[in-house]
N, C-alpha and C. Protein backbone atom coordinates (compact mmCIF):
# COMPACT_ATOMS: atom_id res chain seq x y z
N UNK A 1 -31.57 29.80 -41.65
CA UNK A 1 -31.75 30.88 -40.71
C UNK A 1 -30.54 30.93 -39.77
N UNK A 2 -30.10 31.84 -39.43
CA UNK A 2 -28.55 32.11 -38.32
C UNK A 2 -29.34 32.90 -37.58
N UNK A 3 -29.26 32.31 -35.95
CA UNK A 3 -29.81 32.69 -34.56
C UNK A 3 -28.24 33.30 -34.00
N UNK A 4 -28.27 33.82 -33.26
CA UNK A 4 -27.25 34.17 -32.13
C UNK A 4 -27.69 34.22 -30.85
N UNK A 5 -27.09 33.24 -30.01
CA UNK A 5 -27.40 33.93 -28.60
C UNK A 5 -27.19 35.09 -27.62
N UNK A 6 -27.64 35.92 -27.35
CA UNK A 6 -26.72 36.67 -26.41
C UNK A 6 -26.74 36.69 -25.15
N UNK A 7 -25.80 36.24 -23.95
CA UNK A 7 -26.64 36.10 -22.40
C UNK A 7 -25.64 36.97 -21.67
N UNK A 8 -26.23 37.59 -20.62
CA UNK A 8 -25.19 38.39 -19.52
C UNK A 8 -25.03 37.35 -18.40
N UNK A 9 -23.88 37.12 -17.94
CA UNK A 9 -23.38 36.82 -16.46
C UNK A 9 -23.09 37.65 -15.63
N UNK A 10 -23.71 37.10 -14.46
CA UNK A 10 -22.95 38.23 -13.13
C UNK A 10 -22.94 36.47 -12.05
N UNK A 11 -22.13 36.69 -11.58
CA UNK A 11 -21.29 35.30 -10.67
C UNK A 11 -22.21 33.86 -10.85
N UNK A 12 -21.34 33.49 -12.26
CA UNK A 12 -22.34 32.08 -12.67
C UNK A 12 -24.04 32.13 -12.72
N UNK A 13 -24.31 33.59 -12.54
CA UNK A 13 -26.05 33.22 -13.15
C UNK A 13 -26.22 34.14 -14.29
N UNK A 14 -26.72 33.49 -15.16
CA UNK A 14 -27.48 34.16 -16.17
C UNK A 14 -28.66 34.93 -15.71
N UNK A 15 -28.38 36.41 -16.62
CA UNK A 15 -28.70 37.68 -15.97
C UNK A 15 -30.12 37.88 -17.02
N UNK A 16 -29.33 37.60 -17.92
CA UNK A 16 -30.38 38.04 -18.98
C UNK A 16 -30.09 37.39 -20.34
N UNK A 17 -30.93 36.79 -21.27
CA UNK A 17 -30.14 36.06 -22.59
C UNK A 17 -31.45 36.82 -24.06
N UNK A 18 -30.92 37.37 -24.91
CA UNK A 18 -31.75 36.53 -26.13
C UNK A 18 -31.59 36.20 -27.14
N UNK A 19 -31.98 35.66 -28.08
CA UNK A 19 -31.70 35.14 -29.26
C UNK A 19 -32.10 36.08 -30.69
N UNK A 20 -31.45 36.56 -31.10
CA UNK A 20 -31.42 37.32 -32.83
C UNK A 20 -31.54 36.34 -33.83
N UNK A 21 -32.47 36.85 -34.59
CA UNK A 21 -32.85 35.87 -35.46
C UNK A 21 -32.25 36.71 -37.20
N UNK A 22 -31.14 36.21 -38.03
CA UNK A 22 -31.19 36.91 -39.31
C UNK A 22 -31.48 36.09 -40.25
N UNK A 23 -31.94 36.63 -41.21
CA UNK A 23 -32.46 35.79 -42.74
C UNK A 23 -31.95 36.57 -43.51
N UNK A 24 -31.34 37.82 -43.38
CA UNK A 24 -30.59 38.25 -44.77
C UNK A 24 -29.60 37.34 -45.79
N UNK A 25 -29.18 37.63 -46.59
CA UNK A 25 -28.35 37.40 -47.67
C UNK A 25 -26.93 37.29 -47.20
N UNK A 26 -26.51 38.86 -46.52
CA UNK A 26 -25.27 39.04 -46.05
C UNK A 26 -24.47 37.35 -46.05
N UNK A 27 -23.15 38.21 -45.59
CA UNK A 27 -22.17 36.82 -45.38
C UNK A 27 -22.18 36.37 -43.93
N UNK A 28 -21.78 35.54 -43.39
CA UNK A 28 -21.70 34.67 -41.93
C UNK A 28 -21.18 36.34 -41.02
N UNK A 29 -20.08 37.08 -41.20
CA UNK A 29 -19.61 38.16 -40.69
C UNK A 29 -20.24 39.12 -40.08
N UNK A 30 -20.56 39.67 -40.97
CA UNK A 30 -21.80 40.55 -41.36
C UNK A 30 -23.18 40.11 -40.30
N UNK A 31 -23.62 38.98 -40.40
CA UNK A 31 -24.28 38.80 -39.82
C UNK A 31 -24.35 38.19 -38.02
N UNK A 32 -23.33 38.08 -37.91
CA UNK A 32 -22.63 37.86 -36.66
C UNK A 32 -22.45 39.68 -36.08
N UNK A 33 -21.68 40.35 -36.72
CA UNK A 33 -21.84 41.55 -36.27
C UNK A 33 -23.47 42.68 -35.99
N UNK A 34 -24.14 41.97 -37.11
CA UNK A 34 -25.58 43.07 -37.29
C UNK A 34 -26.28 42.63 -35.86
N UNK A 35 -25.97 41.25 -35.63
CA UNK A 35 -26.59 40.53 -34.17
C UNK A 35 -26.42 40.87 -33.31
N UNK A 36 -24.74 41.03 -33.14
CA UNK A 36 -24.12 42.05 -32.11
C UNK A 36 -24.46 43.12 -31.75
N UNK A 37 -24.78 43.92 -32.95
CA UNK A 37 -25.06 45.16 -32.53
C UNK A 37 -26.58 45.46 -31.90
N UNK A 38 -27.23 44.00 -32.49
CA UNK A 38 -28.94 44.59 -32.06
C UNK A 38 -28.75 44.24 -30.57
N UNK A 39 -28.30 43.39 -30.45
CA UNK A 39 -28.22 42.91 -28.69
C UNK A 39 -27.84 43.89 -27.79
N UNK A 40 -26.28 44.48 -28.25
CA UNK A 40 -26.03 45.61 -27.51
C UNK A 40 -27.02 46.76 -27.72
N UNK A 41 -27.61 47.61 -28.68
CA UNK A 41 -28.44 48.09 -28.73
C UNK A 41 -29.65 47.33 -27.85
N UNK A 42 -30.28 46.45 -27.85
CA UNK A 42 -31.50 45.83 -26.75
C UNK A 42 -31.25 46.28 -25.59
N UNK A 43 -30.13 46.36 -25.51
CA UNK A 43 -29.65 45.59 -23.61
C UNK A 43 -28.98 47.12 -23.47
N UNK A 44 -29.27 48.21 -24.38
CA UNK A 44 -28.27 49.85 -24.09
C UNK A 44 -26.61 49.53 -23.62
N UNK A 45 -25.64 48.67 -24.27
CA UNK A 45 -24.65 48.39 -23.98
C UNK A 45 -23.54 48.94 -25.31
N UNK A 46 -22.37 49.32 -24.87
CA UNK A 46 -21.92 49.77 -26.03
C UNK A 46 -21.23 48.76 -26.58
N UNK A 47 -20.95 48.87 -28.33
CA UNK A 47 -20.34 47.74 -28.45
C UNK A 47 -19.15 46.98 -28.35
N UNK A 48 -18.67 45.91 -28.01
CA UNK A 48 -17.43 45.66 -27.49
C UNK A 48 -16.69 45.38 -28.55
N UNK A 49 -15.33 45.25 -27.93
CA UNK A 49 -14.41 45.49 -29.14
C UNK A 49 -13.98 44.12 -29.26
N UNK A 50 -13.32 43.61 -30.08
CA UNK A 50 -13.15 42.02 -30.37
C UNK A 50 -11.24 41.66 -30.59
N UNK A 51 -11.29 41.35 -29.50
CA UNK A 51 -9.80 41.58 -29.10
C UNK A 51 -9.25 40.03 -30.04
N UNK A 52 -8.19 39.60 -29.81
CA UNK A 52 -7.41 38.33 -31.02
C UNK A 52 -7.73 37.24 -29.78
N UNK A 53 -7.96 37.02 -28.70
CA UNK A 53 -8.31 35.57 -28.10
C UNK A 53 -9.77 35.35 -28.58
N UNK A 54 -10.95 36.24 -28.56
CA UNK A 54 -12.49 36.39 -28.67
C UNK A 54 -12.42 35.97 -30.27
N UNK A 55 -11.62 36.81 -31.05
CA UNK A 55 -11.87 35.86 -32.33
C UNK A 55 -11.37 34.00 -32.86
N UNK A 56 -10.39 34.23 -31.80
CA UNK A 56 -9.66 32.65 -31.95
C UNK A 56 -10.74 31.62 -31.27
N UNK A 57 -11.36 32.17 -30.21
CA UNK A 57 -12.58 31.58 -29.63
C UNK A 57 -13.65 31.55 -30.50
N UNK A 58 -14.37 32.30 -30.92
CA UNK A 58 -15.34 32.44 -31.66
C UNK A 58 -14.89 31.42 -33.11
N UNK A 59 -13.65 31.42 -33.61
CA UNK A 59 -13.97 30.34 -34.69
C UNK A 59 -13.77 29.12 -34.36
N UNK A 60 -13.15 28.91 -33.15
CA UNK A 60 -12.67 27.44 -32.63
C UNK A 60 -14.29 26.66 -32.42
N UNK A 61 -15.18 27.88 -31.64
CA UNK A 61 -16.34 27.20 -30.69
C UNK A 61 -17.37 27.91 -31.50
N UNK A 62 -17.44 28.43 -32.17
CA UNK A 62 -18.52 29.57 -32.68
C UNK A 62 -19.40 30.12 -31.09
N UNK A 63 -18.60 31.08 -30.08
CA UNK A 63 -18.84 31.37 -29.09
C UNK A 63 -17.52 32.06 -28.49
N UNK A 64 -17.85 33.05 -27.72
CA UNK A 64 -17.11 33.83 -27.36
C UNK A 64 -17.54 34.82 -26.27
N UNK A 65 -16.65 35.06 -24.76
CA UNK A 65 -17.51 35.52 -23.71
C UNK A 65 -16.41 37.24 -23.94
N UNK A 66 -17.42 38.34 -23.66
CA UNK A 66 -16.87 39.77 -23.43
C UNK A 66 -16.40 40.38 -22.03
N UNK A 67 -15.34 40.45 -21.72
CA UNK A 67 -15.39 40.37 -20.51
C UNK A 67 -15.27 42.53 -20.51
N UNK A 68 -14.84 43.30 -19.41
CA UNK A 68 -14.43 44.26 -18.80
C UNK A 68 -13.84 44.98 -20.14
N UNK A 69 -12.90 44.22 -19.90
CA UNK A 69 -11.75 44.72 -21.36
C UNK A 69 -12.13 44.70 -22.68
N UNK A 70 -13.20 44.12 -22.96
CA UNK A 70 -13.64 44.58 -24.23
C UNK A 70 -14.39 45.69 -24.16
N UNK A 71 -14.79 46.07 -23.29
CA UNK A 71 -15.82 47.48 -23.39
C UNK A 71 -15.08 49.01 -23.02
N UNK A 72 -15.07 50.28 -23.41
CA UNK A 72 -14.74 51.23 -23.15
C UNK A 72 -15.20 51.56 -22.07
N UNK A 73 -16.88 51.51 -22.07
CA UNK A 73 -17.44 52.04 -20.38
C UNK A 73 -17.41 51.00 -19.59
N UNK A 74 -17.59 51.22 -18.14
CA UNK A 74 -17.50 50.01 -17.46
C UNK A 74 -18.76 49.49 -17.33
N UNK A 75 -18.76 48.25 -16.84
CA UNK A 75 -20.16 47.38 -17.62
C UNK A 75 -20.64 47.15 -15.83
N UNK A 76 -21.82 46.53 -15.64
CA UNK A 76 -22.06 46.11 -14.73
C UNK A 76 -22.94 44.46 -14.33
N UNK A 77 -21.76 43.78 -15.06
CA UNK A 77 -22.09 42.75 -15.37
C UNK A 77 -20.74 41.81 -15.22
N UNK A 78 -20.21 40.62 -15.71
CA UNK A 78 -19.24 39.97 -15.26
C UNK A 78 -18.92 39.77 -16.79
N UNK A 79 -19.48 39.29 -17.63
CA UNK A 79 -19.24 39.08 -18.83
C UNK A 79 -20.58 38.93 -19.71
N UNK A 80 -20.24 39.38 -21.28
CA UNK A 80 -21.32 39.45 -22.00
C UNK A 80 -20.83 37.86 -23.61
N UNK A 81 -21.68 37.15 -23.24
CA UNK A 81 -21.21 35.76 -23.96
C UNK A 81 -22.46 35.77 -25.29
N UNK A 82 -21.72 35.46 -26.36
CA UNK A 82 -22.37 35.36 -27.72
C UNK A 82 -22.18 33.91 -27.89
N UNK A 83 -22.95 33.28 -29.19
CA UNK A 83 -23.20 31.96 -29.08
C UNK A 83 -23.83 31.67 -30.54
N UNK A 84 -23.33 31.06 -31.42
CA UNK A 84 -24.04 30.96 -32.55
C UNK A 84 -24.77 29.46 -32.40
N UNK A 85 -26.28 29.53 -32.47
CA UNK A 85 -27.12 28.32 -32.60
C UNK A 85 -28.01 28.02 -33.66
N UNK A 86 -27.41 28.29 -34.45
CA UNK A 86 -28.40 28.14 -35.59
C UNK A 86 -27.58 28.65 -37.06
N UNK A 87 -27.41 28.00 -38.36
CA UNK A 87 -26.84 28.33 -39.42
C UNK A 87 -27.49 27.47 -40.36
């Protein structure tokens, strides 16, 4: 089973977090993104864009925080942090 976390920050507190649960087939990618998108969809956020430090992060740590600059609209939050816990 592959979980993802998803939690919002606003000044060191966690705002809001939850966890996506997939069992498809898909590949690790795929399913990292379908997670993404349900979260942002949950939380009405658009989706952020995945700039070259967020991916160098994400394979170093399997985790990666969204800050301002990944989003087109402005967010009202400090950063949006993904988290893989489960594979």
């Amino acid at each position: 089973m592959f979980r993802l976390w998803g939690k919002i920050w606003t000044d060191n507190h966690m705002m809001k977090d939850t966890v996506i649960c997939n069992d498809t087939d898909d590949t690790r990618t795929h399913k990292i993104f379908q997670s993404l998108e349900e979260i942002c969809y949950l939380w009405d956020l658009s989706k952020p864009i995945w700039l070259d430090n967020n991916i160098m992060d994400f394979k170093r740590h399997d985790k990666t925080r969204f800050t301002s600059d990944n989003f087109i609209e402005t967010i009202d939050f400090d950063y949006l942090e993904i988290e893989v816990i489960e594979e």
